[in-house]
Protein backbone atom coordinates (compact mmCIF):
# COMPACT_ATOMS: atom_id res chain seq x y z
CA UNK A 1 -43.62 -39.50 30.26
CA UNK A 2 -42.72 -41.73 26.98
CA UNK A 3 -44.31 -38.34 25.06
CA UNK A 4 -41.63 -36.36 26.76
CA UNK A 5 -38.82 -38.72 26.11
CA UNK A 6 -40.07 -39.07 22.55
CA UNK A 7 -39.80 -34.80 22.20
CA UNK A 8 -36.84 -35.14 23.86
CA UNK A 9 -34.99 -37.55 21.28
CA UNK A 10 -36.72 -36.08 17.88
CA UNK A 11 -34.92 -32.73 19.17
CA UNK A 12 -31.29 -34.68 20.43
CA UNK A 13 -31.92 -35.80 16.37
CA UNK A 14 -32.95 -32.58 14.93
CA UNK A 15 -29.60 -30.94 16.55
CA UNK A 16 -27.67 -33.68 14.82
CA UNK A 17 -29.02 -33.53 11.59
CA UNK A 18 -28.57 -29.20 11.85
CA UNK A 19 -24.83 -30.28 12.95
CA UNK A 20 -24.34 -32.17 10.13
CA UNK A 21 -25.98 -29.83 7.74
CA UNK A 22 -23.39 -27.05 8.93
CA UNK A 23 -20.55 -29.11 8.98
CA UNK A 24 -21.23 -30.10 5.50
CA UNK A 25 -21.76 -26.27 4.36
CA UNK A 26 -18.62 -25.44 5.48
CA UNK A 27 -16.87 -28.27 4.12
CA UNK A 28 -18.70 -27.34 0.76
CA UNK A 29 -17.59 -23.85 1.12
CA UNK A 30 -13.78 -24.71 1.73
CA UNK A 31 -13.56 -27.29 -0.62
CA UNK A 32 -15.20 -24.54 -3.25
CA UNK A 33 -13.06 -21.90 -2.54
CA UNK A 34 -12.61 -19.52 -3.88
CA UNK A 35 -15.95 -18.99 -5.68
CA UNK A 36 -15.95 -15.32 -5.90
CA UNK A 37 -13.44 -12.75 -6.17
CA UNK A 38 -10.69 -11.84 -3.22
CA UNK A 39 -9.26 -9.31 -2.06
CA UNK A 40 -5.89 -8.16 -1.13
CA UNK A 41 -5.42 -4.90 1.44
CA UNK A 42 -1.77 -3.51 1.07
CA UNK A 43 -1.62 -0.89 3.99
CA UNK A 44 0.92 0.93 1.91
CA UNK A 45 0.69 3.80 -0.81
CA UNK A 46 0.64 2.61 -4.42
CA UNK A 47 4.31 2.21 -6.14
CA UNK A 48 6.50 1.00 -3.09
CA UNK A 49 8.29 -2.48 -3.00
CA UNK A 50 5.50 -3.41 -1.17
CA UNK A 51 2.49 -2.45 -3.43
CA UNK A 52 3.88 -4.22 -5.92
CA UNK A 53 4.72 -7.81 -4.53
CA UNK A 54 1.07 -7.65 -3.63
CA UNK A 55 0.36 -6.91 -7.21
CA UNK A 56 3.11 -9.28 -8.58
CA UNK A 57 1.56 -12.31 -6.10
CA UNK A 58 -2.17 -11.08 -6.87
CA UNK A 59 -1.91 -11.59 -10.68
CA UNK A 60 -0.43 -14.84 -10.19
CA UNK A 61 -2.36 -16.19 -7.71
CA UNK A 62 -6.06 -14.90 -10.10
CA UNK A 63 -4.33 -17.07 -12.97
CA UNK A 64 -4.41 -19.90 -10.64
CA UNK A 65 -7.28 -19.84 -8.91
CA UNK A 66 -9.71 -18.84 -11.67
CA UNK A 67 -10.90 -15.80 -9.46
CA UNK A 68 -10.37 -12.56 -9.40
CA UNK A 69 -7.72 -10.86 -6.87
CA UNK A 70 -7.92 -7.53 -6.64
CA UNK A 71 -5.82 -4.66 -4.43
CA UNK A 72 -6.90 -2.01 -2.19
CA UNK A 73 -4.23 0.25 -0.84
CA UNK A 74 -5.11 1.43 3.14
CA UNK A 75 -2.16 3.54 4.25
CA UNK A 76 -2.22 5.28 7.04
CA UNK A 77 -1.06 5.57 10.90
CA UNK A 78 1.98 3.01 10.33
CA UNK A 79 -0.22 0.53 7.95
CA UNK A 80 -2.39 -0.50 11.60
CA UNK A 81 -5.49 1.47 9.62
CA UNK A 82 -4.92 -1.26 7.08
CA UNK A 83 -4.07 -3.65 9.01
CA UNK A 84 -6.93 -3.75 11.61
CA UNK A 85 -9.23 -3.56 8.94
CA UNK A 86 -8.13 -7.39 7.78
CA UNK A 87 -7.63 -8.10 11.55
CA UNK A 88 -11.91 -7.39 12.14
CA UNK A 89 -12.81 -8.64 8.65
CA UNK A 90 -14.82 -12.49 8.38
CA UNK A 91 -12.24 -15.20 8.87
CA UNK A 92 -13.20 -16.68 5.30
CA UNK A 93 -10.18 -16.00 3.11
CA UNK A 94 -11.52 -13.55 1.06
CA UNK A 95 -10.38 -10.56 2.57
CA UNK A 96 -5.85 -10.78 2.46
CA UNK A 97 -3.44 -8.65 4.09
CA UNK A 98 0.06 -8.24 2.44
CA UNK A 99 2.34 -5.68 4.45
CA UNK A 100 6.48 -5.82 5.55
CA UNK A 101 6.11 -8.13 7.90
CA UNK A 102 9.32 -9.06 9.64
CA UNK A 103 12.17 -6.58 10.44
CA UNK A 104 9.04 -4.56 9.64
CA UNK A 105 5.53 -2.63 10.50
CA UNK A 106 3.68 -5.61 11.51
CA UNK A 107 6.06 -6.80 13.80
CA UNK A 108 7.86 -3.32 15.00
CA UNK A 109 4.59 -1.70 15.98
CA UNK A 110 4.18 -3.83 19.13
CA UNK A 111 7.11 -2.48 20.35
CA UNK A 112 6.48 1.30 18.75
CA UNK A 113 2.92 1.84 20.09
CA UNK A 114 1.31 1.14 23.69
CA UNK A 115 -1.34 0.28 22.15
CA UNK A 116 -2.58 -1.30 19.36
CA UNK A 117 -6.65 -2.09 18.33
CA UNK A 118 -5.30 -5.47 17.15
CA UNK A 119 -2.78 -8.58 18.66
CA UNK A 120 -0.69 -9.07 16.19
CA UNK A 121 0.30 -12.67 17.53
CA UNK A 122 -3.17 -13.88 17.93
CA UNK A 123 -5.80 -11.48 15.42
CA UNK A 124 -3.73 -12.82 12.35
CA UNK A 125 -3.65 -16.22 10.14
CA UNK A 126 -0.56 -16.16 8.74
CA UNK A 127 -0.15 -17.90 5.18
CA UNK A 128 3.46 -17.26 4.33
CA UNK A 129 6.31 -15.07 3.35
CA UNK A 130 6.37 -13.32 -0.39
CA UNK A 131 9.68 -11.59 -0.47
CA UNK A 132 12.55 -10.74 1.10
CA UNK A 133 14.59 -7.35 0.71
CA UNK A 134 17.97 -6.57 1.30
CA UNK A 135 18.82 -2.56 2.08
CA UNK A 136 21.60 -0.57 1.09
CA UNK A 137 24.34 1.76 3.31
CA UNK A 138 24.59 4.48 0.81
CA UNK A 139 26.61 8.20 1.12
CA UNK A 140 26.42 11.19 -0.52
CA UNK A 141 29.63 11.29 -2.89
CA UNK A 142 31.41 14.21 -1.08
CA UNK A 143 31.60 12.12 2.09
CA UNK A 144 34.84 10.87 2.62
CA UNK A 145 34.22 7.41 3.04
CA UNK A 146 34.77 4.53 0.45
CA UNK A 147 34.02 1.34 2.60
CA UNK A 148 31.65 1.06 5.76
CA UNK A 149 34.90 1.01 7.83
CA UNK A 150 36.04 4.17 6.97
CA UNK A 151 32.32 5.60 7.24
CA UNK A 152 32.66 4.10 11.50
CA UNK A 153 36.14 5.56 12.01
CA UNK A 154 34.76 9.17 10.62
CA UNK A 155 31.71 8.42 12.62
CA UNK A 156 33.99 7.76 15.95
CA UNK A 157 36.16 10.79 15.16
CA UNK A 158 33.33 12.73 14.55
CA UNK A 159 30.65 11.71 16.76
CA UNK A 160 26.79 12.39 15.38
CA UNK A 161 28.21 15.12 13.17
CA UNK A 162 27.19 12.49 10.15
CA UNK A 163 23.52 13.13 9.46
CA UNK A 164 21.57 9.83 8.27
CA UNK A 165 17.93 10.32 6.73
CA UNK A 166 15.32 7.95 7.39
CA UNK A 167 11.58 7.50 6.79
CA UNK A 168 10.53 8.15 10.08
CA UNK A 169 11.42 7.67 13.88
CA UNK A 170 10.72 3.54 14.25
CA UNK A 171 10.33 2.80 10.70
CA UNK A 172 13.09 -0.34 9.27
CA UNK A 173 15.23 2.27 8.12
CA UNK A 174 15.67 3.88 11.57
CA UNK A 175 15.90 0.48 13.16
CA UNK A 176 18.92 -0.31 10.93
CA UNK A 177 20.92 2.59 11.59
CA UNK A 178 20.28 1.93 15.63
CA UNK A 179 21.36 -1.88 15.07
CA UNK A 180 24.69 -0.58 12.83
CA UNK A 181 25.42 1.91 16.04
CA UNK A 182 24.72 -0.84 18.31
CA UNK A 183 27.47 -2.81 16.39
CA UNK A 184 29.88 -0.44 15.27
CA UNK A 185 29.82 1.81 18.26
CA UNK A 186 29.81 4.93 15.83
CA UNK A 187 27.49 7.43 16.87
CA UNK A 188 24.95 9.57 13.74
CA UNK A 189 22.27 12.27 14.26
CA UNK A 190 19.46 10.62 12.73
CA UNK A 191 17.02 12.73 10.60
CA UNK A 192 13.51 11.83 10.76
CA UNK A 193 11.28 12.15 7.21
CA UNK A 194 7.95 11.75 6.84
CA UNK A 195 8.46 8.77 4.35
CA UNK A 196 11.73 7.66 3.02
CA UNK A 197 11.23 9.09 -0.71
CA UNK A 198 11.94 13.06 0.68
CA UNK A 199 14.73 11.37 2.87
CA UNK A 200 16.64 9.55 -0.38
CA UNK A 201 15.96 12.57 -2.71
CA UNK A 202 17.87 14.92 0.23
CA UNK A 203 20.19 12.34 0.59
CA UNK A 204 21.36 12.57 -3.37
CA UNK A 205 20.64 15.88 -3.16
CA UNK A 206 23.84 16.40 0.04
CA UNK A 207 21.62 17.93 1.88
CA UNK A 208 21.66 14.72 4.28
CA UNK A 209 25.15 12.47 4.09
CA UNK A 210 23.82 8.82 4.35
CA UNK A 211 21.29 6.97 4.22
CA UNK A 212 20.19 3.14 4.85
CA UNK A 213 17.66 2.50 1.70
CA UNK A 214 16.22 -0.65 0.10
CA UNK A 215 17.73 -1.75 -3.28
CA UNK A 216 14.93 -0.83 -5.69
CA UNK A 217 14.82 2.71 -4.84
CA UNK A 218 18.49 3.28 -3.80
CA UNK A 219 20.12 1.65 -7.05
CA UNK A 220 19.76 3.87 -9.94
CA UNK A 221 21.78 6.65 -8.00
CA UNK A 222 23.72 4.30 -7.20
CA UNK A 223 24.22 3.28 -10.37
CA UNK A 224 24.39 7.26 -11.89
CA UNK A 225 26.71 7.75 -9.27
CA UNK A 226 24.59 9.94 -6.97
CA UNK A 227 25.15 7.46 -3.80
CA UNK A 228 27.46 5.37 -3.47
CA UNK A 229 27.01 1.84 -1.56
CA UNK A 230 29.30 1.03 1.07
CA UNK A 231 27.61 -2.26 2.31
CA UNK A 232 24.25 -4.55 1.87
CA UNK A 233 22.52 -5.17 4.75
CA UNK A 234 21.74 -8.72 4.33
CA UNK A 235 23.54 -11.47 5.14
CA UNK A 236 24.40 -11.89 1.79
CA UNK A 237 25.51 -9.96 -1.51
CA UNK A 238 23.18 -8.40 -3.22
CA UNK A 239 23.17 -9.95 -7.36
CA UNK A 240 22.46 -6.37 -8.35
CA UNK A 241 25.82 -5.05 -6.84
CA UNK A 242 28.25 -8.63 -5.89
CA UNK A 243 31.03 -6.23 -5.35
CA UNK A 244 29.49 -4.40 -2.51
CA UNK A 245 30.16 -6.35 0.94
CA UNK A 246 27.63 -6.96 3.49
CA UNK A 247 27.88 -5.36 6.61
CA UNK A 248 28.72 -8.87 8.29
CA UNK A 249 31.94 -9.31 5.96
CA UNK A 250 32.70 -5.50 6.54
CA UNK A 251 33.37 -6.24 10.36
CA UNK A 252 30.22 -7.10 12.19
CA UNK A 253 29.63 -10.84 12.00
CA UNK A 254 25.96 -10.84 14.05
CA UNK A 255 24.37 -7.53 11.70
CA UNK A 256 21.77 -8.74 9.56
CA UNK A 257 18.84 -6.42 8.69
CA UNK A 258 16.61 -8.21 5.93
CA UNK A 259 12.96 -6.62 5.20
CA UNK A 260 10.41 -9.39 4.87
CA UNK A 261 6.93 -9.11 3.10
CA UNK A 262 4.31 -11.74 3.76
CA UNK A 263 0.57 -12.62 3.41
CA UNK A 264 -1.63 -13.26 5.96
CA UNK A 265 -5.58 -13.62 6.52
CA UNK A 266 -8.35 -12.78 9.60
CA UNK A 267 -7.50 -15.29 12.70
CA UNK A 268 -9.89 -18.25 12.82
CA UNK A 269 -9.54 -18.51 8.62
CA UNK A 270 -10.18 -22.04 7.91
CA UNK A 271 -7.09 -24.33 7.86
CA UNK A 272 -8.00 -25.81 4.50
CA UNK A 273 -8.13 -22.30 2.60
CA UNK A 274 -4.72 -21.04 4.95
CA UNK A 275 -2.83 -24.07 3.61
CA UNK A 276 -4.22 -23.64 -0.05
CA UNK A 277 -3.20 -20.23 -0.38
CA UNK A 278 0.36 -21.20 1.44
CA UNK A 279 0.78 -23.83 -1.81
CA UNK A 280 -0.57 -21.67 -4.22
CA UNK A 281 2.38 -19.24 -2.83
CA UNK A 282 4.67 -21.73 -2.85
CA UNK A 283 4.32 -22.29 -6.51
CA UNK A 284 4.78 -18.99 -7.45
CA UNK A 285 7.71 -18.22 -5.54
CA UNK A 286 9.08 -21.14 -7.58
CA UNK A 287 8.71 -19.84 -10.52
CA UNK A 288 11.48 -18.81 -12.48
CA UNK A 289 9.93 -15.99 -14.30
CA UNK A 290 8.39 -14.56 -11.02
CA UNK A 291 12.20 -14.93 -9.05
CA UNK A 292 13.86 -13.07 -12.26
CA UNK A 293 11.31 -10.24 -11.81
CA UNK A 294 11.84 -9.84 -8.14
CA UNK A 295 15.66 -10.34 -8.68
CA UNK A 296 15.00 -7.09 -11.27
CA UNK A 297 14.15 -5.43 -8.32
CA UNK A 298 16.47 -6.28 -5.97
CA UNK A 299 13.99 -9.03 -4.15
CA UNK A 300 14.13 -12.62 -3.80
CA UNK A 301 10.61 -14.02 -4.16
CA UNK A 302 10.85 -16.59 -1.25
CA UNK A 303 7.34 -18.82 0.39
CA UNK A 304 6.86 -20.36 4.03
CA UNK A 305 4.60 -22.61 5.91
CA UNK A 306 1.86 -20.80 8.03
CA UNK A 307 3.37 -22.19 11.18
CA UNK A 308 6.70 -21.35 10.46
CA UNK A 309 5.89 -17.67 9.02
CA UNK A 310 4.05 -17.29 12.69
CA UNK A 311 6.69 -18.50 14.65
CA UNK A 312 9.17 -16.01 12.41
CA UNK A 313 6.65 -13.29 13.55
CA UNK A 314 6.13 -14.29 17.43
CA UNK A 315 10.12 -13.82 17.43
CA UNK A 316 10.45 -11.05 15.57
CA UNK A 317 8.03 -9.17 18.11
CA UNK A 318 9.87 -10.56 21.28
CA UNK A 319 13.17 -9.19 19.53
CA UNK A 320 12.24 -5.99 17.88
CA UNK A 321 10.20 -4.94 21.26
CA UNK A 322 13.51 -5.22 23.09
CA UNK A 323 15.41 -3.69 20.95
CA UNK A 324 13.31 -0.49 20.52
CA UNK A 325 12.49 -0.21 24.58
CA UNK A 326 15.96 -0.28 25.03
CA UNK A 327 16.82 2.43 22.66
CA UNK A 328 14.05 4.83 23.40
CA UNK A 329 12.42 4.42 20.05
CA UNK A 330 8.99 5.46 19.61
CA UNK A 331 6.90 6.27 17.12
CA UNK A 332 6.78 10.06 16.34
């Protein structure tokens, strides 16, 4: 009996001591991180506004970590090939996912798809927000419209007889032109792309009238006088173009359609290396020399704290669900 209770207590104390033993490992292994190189998925193609904030934040964020951060670019079936692949991958902070998150892929494709091999509300540690981008309403020069007021009335007199490119059926540009509709009350035939680059390029080209387009791509024909830019979509002017009005001060008070990109790790990601990587963002965002090279771009480099960026998303999904069920939009 007393050799039984003995057994019994030496292996009570030889699960405490193994207790300890991992607690302290993985106290060792936050407190060390990162001790070995990280890496960043962007579930984009190279050379988009996306791409390269990732690149932008990656470079900064090597210099102050004293690691390397590298990118891999996983496109593919609305960026959920990229996406799930940071989703499954070991909660440890090595493996990063940065991707358009709000008005955006990672929280429209709840709403696009019936099913998705991820939750996006509960597979994801979100760390916080990189950027922000405002989008342009740009026509073709030989519409006759000067301000987004005349563009509605020639809308309303000519119902869905304007033609409006976007990248695809349920991508942010599509989303947009439903929410201006919803707003407005004019009525456009949407025309569906396979990407928004062919969709701009027939948009200068007259072949399409319009188009909704984010500032980077749409501004030098803008600027060459290709398009011309009726209204910003944010819900305020853009520092690239202060002349052009938003689409609130153009008549519609509640529009506000602002692409957001953020960062954001495998659920179950240590709290210690999710708020490290939230500060180390923070800091950069600050920067003055980082926010003048997004502004170059027509960006704002903006940061967040994890539980606010999640909360952002949670809502975003609730809203962006609704929307799109209501408007029969689905992804093609």
């Amino acid at each position: 009996m007393l050799q039984s209770g003995v057994k019994r207590i030496a292996l009570v104390l030889f699960a405490c001591t193994l207790g300890l033993l991992n607690a302290t490992q993985v106290t060792h292994a936050q407190s060390d991180y990162p001790n070995r190189p990280i890496k960043i998925v962007v579930p984009y193609t190279a050379g988009g506004n996306i791409d390269i904030t990732a690149r932008i934040y990656a470079k900064k964020l090597s210099e102050q970590l004293g690691q390397q951060v590298i990118i891999e670019n996983r496109p593919g079936a609305s960026t959920i090939i990229g996406s799930q692949s940071v989703a499954k991958s070991p909660p440890d902070g090595y493996t990063l996912l940065v991707t358009g998150t709000i008005t955006s892929a990672l929280t429209m494709n709840p709403g696009l798809f019936a099913t998705l091999p991820y939750d996006t509300n509960k597979d994801f540690a979100p760390i916080s927000l990189l950027t922000q981008i405002s989008l342009f309403v740009v026509v073709h020069p030989s519409l006759p419209a000067n301000t987004l007021q005349e563009l509605v009335a020639l809308a309303k007199a000519k119902p869905k007889q304007i033609n409006v490119a976007t990248g695809g059926s349920g991508g942010s540009a599509n989303l947009a032109v439903e929410l201006l509709t919803m707003a407005s009350g004019a009525q456009f035939t949407a025309v569906h792309y396979k990407g928004n680059a062919p969709g701009l390029a027939d948009t200068v080209a007259g072949q399409t009238s319009m188009m909704i387009e984010t500032t980077s791509t749409a501004l030098p024909h803008i600027r060459g006088g290709k398009l011309r830019a009726l209204a910003v979509t944010s819900n305020k002017r853009s520092p690239l173009l202060p002349d052009v009005p938003t689409v609130a001060e153009a008549g519609y008070p509640d529009y506000d359609v602002t692409l957001k990109v953020g960062m954001l790790a495998a659920a179950g990601t240590p709290p210690a290396i999710v708020n490290r990587l939230a500060a180390e963002v923070a800091l950069i965002a600050r920067d003055p020399a980082t926010q003048k090279l997004f502004a170059e771009q027509g960006s704002e480099a903006i940061s967040s704290t994890p539980q606010a960026f999640a909360a952002e998303i949670a809502a975003d999904i609730i809203k962006l669900t609704a929307l799109m069920r209501k408007n029969g939009i689905k992804a093609e």
